[in-house]
PDB file of N, CA and C in Angstrom:
ATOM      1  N   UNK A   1       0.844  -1.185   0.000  1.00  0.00           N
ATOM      2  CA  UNK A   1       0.000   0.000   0.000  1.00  0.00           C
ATOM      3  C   UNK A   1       0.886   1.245   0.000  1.00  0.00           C
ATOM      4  N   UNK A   2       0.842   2.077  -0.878  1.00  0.00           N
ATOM      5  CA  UNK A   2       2.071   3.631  -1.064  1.00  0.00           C
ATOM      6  C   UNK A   2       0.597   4.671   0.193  1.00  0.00           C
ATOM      7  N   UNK A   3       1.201   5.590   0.506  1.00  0.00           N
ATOM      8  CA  UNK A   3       0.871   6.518   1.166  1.00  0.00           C
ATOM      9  C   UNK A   3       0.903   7.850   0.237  1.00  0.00           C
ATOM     10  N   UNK A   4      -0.159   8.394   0.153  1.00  0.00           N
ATOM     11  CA  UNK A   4      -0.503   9.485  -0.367  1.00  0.00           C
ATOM     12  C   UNK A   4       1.229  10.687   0.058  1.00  0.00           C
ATOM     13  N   UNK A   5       1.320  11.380  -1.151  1.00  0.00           N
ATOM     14  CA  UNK A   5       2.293  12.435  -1.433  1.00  0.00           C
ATOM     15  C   UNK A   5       1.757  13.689  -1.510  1.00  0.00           C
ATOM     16  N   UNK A   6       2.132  14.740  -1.351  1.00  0.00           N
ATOM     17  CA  UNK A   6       1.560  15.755  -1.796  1.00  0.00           C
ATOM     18  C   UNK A   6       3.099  16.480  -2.622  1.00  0.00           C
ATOM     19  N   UNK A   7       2.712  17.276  -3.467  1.00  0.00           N
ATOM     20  CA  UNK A   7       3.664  17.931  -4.250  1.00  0.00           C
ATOM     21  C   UNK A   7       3.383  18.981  -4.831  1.00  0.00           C
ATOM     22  N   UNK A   8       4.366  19.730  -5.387  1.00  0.00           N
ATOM     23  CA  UNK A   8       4.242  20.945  -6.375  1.00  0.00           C
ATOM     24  C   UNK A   8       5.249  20.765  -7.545  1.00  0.00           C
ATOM     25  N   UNK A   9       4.884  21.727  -8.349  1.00  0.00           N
ATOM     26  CA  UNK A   9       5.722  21.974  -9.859  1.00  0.00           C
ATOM     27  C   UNK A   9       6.111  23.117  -9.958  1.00  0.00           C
ATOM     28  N   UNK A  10       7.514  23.519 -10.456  1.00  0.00           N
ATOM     29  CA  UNK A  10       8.088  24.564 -10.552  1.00  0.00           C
ATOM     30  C   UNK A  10       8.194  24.747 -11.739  1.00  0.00           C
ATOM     31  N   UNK A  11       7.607  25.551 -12.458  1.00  0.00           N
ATOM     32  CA  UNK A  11       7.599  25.796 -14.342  1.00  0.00           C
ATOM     33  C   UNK A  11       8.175  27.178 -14.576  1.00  0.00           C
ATOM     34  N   UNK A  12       9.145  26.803 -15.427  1.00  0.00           N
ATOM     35  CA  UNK A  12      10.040  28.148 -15.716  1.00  0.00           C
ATOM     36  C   UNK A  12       8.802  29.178 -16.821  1.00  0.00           C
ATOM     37  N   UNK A  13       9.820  30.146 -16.815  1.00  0.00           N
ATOM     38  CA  UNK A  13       8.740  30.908 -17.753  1.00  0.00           C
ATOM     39  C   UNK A  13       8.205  30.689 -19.040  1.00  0.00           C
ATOM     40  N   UNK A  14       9.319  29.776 -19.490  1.00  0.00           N
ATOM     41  CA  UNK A  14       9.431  29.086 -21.054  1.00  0.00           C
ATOM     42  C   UNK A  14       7.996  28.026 -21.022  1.00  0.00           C
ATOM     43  N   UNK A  15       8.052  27.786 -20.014  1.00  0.00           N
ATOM     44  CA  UNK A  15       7.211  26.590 -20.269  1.00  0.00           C
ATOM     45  C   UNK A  15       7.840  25.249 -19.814  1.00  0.00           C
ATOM     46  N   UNK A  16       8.829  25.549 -19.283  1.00  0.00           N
ATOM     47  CA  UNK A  16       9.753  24.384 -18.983  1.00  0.00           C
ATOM     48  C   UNK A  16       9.526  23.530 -17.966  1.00  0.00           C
ATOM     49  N   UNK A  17       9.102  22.635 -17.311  1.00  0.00           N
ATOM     50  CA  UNK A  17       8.809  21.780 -16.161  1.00  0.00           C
ATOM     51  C   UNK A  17      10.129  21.763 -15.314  1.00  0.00           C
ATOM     52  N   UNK A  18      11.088  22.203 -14.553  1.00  0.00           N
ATOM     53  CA  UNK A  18      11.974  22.886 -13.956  1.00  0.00           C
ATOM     54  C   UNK A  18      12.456  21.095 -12.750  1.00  0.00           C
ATOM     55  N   UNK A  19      11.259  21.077 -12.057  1.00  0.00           N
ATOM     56  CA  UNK A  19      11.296  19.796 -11.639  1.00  0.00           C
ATOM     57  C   UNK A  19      10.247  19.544 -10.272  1.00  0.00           C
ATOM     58  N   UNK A  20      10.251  18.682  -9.592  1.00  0.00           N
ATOM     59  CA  UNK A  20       8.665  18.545  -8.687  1.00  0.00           C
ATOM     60  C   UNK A  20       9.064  18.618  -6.744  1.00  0.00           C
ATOM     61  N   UNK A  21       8.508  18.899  -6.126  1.00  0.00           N
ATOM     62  CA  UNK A  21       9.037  19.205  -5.217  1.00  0.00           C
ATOM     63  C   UNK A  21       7.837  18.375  -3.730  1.00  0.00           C
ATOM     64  N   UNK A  22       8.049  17.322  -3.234  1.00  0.00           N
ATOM     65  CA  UNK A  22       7.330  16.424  -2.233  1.00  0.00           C
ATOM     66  C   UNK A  22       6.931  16.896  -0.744  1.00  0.00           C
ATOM     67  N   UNK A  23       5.971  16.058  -0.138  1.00  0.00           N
ATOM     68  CA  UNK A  23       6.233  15.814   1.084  1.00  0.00           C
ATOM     69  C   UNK A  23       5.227  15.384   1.813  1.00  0.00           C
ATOM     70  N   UNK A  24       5.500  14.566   2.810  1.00  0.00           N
ATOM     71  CA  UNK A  24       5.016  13.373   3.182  1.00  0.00           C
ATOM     72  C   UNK A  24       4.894  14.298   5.024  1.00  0.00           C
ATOM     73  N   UNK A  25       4.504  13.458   6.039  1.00  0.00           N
ATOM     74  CA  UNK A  25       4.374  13.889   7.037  1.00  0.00           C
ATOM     75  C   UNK A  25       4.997  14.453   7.306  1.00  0.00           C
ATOM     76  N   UNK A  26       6.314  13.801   7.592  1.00  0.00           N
ATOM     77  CA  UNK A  26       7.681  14.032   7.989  1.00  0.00           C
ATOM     78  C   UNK A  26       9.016  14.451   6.936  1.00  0.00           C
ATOM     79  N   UNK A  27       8.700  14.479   5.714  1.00  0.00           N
ATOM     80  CA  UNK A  27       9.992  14.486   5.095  1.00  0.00           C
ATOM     81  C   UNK A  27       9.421  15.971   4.275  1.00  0.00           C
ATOM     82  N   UNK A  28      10.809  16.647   3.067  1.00  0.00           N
ATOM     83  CA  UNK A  28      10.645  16.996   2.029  1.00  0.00           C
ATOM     84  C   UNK A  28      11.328  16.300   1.395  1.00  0.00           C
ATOM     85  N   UNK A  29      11.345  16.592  -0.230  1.00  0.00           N
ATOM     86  CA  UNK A  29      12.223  15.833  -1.056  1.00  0.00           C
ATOM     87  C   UNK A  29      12.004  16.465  -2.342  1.00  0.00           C
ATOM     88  N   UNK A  30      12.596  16.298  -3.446  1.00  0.00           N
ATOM     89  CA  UNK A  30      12.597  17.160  -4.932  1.00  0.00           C
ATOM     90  C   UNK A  30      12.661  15.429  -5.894  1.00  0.00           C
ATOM     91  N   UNK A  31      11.761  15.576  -6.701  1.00  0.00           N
ATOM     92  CA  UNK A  31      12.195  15.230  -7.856  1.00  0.00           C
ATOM     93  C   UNK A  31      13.053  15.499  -9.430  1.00  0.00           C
ATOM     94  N   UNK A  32      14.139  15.361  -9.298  1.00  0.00           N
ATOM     95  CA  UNK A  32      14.625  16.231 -10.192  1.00  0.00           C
ATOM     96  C   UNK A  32      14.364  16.177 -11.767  1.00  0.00           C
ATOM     97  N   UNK A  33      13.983  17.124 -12.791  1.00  0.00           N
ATOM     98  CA  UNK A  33      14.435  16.681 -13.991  1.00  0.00           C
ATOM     99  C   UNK A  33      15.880  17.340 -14.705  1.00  0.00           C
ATOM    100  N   UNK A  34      16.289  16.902 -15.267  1.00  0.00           N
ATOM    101  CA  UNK A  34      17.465  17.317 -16.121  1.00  0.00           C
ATOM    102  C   UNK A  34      16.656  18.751 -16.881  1.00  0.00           C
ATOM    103  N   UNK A  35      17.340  19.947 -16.139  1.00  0.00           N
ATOM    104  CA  UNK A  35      16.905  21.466 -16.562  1.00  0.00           C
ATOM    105  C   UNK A  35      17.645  21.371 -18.044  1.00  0.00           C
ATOM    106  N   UNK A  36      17.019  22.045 -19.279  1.00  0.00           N
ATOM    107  CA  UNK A  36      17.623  22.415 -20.205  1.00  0.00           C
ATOM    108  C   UNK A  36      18.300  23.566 -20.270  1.00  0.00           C
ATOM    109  N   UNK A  37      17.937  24.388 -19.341  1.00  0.00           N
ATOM    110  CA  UNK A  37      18.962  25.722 -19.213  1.00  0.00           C
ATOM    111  C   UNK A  37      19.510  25.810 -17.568  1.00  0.00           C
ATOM    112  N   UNK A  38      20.316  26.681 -17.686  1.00  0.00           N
ATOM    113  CA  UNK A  38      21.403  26.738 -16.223  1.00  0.00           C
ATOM    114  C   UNK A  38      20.491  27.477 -15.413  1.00  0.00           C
ATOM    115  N   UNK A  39      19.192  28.166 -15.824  1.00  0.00           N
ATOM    116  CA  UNK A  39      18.621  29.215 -14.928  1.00  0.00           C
ATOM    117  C   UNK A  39      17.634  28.497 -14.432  1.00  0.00           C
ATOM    118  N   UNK A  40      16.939  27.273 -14.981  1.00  0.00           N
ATOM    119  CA  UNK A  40      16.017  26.507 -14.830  1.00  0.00           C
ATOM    120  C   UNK A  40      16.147  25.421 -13.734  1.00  0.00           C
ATOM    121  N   UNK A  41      18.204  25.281 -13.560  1.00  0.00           N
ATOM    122  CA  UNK A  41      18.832  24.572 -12.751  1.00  0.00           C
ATOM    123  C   UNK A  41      18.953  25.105 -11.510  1.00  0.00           C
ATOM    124  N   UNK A  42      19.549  26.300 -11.718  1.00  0.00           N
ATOM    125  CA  UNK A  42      19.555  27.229 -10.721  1.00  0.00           C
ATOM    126  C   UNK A  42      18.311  27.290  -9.519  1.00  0.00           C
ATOM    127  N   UNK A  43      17.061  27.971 -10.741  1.00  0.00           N
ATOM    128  CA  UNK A  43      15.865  28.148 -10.154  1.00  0.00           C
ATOM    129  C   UNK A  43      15.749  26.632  -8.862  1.00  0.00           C
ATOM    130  N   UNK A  44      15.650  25.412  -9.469  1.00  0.00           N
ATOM    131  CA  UNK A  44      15.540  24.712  -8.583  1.00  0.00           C
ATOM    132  C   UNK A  44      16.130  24.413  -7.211  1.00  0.00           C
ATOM    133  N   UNK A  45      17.431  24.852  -7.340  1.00  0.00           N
ATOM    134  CA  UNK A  45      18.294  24.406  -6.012  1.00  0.00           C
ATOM    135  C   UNK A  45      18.138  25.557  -5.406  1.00  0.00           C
ATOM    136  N   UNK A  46      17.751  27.105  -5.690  1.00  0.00           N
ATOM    137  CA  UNK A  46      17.101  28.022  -4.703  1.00  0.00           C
ATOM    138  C   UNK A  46      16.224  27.711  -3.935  1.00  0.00           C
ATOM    139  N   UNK A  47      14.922  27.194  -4.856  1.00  0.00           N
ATOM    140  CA  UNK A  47      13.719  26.818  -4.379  1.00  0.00           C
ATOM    141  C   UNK A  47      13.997  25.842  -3.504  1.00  0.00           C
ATOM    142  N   UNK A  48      14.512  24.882  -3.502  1.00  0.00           N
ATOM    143  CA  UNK A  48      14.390  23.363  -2.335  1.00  0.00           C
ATOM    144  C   UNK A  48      15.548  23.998  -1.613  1.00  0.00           C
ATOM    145  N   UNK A  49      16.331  24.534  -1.373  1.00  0.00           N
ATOM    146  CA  UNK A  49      16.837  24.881  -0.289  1.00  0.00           C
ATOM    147  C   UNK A  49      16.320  26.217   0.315  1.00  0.00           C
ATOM    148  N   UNK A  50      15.428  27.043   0.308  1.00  0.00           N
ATOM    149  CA  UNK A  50      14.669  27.435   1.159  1.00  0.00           C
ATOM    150  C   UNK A  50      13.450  27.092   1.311  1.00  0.00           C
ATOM    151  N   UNK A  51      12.890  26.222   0.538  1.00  0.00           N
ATOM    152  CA  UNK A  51      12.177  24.650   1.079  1.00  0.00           C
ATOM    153  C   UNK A  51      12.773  24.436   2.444  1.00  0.00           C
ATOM    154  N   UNK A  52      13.883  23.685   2.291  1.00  0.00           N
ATOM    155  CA  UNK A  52      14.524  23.173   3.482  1.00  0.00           C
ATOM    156  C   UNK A  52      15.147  23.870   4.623  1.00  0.00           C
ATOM    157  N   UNK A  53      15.286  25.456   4.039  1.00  0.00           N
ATOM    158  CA  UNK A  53      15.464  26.245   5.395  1.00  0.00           C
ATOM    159  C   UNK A  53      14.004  26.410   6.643  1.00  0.00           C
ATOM    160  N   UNK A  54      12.872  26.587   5.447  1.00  0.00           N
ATOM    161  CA  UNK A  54      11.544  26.845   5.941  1.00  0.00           C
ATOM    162  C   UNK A  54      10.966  25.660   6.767  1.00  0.00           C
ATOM    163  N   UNK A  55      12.022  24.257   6.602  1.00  0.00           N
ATOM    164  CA  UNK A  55      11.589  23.301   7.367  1.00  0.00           C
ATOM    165  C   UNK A  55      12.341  22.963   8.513  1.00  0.00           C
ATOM    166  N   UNK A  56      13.299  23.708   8.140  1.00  0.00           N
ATOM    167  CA  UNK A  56      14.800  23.731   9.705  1.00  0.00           C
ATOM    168  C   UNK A  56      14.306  24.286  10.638  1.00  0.00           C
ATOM    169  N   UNK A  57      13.496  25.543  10.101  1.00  0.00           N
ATOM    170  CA  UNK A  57      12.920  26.765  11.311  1.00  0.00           C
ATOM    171  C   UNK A  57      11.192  26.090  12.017  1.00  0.00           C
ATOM    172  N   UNK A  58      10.936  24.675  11.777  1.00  0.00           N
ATOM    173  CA  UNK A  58      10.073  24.449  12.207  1.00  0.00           C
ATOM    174  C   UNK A  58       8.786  24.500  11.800  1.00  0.00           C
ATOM    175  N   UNK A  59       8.836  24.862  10.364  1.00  0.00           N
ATOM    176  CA  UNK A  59       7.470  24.824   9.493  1.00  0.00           C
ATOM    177  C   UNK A  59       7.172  23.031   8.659  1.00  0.00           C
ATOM    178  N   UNK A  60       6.237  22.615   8.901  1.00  0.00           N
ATOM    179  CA  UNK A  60       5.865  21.106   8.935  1.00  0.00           C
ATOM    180  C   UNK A  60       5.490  21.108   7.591  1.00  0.00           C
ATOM    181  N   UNK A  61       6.355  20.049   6.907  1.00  0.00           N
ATOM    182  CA  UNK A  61       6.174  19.916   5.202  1.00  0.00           C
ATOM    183  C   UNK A  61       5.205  19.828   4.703  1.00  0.00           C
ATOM    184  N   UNK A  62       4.013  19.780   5.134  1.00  0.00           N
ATOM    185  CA  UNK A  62       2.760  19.878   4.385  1.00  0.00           C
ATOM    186  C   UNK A  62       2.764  21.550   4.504  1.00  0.00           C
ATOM    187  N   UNK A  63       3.155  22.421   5.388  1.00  0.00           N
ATOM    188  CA  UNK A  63       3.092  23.839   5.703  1.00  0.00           C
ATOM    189  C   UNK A  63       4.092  24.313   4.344  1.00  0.00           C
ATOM    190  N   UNK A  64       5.028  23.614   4.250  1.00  0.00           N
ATOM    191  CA  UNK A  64       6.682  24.231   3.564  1.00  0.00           C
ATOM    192  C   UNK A  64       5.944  24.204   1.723  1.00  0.00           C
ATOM    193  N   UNK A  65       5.145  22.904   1.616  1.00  0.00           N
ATOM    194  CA  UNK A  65       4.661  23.349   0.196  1.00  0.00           C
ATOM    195  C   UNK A  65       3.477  24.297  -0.463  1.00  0.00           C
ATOM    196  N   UNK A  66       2.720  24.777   1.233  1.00  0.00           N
ATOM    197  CA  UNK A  66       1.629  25.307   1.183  1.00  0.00           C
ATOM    198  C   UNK A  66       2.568  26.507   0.580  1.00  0.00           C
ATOM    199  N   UNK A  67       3.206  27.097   1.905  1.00  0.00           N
ATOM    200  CA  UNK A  67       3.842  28.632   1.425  1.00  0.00           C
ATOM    201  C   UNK A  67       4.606  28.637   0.081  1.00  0.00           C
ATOM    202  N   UNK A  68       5.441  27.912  -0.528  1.00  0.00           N
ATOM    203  CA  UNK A  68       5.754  28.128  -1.555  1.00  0.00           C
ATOM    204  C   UNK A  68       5.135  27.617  -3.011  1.00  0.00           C
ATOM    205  N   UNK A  69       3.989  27.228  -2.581  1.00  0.00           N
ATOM    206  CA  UNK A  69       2.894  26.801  -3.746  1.00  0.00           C
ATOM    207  C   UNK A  69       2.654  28.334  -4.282  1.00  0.00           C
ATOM    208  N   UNK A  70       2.526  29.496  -3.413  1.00  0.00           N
ATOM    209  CA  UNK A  70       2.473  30.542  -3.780  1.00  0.00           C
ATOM    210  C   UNK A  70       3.849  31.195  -4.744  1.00  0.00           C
ATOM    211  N   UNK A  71       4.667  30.882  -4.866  1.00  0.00           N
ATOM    212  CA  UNK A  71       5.459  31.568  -5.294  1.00  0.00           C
ATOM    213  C   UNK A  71       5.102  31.666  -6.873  1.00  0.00           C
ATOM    214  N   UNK A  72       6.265  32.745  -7.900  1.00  0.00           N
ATOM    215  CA  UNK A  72       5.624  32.499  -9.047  1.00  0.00           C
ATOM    216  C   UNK A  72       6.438  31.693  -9.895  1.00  0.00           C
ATOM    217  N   UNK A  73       5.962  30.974 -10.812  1.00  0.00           N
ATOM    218  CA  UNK A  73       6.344  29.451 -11.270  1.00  0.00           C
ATOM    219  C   UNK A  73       5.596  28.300 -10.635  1.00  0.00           C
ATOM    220  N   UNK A  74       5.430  28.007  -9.397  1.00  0.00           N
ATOM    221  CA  UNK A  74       5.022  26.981  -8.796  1.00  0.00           C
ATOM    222  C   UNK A  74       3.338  27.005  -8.926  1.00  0.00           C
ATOM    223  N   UNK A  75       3.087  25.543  -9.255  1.00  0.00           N
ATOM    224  CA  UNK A  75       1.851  25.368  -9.005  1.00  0.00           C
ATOM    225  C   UNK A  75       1.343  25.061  -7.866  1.00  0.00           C
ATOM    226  N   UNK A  76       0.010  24.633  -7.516  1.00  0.00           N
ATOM    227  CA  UNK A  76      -0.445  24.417  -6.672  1.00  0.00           C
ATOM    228  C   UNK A  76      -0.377  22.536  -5.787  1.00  0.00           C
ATOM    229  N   UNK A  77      -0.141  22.758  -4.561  1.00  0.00           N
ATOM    230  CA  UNK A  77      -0.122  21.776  -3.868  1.00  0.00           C
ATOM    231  C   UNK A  77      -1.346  20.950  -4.958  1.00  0.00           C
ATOM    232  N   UNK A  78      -0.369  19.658  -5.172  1.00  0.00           N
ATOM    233  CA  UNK A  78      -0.862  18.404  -5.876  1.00  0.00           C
ATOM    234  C   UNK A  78      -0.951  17.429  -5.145  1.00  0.00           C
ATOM    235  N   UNK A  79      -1.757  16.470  -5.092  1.00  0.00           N
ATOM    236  CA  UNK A  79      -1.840  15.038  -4.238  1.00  0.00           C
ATOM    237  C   UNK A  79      -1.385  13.914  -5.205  1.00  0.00           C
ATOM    238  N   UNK A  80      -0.644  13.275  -4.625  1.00  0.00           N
ATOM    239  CA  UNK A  80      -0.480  11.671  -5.751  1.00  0.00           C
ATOM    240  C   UNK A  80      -0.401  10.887  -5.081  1.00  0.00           C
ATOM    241  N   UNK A  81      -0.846   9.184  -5.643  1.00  0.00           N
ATOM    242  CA  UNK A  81      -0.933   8.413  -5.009  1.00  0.00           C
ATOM    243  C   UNK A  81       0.692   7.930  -4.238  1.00  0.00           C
ATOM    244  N   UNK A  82       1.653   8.107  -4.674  1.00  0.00           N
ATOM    245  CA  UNK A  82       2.767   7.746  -3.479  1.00  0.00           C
ATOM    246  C   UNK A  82       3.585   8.414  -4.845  1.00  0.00           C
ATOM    247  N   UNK A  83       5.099   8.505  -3.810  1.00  0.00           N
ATOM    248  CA  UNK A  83       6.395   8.977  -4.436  1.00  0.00           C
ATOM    249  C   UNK A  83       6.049   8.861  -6.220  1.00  0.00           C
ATOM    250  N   UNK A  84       6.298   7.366  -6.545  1.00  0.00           N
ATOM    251  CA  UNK A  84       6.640   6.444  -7.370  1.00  0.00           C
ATOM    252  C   UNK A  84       5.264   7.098  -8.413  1.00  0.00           C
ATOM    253  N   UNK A  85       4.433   7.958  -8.364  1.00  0.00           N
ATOM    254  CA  UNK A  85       3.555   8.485  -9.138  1.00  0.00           C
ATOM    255  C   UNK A  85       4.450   9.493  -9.741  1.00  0.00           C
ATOM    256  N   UNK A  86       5.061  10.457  -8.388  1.00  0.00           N
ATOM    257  CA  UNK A  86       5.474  11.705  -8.754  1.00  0.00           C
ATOM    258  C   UNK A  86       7.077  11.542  -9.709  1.00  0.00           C
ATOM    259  N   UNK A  87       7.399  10.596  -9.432  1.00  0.00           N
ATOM    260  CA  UNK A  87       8.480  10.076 -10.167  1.00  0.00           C
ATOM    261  C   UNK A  87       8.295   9.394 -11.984  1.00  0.00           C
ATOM    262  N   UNK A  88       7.192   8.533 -11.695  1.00  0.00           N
ATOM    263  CA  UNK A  88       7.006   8.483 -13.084  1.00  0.00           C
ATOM    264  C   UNK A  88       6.468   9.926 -14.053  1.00  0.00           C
ATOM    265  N   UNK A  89       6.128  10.484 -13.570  1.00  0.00           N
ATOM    266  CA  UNK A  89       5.376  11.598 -13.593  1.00  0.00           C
ATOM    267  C   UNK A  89       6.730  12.412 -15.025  1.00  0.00           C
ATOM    268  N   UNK A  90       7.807  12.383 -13.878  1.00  0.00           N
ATOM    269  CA  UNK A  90       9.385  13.235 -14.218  1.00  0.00           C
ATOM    270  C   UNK A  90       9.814  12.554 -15.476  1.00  0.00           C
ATOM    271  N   UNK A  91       9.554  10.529 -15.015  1.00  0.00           N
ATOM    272  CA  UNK A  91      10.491   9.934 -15.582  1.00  0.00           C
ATOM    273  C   UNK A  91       9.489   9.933 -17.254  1.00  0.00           C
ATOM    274  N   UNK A  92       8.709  10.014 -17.417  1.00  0.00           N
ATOM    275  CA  UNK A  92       7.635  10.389 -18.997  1.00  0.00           C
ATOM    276  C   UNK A  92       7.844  11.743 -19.417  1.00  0.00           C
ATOM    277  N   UNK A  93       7.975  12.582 -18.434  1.00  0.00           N
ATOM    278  CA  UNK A  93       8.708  14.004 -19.421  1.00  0.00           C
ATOM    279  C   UNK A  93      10.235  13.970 -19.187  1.00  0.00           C
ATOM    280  N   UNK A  94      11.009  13.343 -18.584  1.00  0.00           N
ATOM    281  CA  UNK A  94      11.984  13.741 -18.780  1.00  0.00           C
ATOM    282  C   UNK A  94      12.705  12.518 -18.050  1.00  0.00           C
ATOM    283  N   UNK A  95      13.082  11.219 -19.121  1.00  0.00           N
ATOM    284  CA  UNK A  95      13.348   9.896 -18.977  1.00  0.00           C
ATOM    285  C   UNK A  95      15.026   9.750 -18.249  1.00  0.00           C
ATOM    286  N   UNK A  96      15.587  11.148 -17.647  1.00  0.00           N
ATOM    287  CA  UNK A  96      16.211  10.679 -16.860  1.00  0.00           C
ATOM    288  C   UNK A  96      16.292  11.050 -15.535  1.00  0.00           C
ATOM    289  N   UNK A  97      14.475  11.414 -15.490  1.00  0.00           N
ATOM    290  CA  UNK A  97      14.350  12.221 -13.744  1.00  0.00           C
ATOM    291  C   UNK A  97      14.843  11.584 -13.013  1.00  0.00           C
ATOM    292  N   UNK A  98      15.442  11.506 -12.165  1.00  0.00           N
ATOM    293  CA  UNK A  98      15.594  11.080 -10.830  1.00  0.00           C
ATOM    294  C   UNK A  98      15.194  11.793  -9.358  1.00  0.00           C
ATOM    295  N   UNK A  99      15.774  10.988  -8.296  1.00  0.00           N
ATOM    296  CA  UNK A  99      14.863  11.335  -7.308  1.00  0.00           C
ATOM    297  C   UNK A  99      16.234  11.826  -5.923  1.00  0.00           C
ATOM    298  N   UNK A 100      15.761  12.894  -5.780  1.00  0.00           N
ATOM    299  CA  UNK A 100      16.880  13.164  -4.667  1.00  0.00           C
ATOM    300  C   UNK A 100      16.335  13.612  -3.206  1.00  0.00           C
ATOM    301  N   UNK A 101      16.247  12.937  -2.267  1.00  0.00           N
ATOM    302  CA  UNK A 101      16.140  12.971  -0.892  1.00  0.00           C
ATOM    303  C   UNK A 101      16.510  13.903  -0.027  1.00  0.00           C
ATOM    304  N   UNK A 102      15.935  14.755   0.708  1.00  0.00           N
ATOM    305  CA  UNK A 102      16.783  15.728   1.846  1.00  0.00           C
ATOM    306  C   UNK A 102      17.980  16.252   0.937  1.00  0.00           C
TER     307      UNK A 102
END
């Protein structure tokens, strides 16, 4: 039985799917895709590391994707049926997503 995920999407301005961003009770986590540009790369490792500052200071990962669901690029808090959704998800647009943890 997988346990429900919740997630967001970070879409560059191009239109670009940038990469997906998790979290479960207790954890965060990013799904990555291979960015086609360096700003698209960039964009991401800003975003999940103040993800992960916002979760150092005690904001609870269902809280950490609420607040930055707002930002602009990001969509809105998504539900999927477990990880392995949000991963195939990456791995059909972009067949060498992988998955990176904390």
């Amino acid at each position: 039985m997988t346990t429900p995920v919740h997630y967001i999407t970070l879409t560059m301005p191009d239109g670009e799917i940038a990469g997906y961003f998790w979290a479960t009770a207790t954890d965060l986590g990013r799904v990555h895709r291979p960015a086609g540009s360096s700003s698209a790369h960039r964009a991401v490792r800003e975003l999940y590391s103040s993800m992960q500052d916002a979760h150092r200071r005690g904001l609870a990962p269902a809280g950490v994707l609420t607040l930055f669901s707002r930002e602009p690029g990001v969509g809105p808090v998504t539900e999927a049926p477990g990880l392995a959704a949000i991963e195939e998800t990456a791995r059909v647009a972009a067949p060498r997503g992988r998955v990176d943890e904390n």
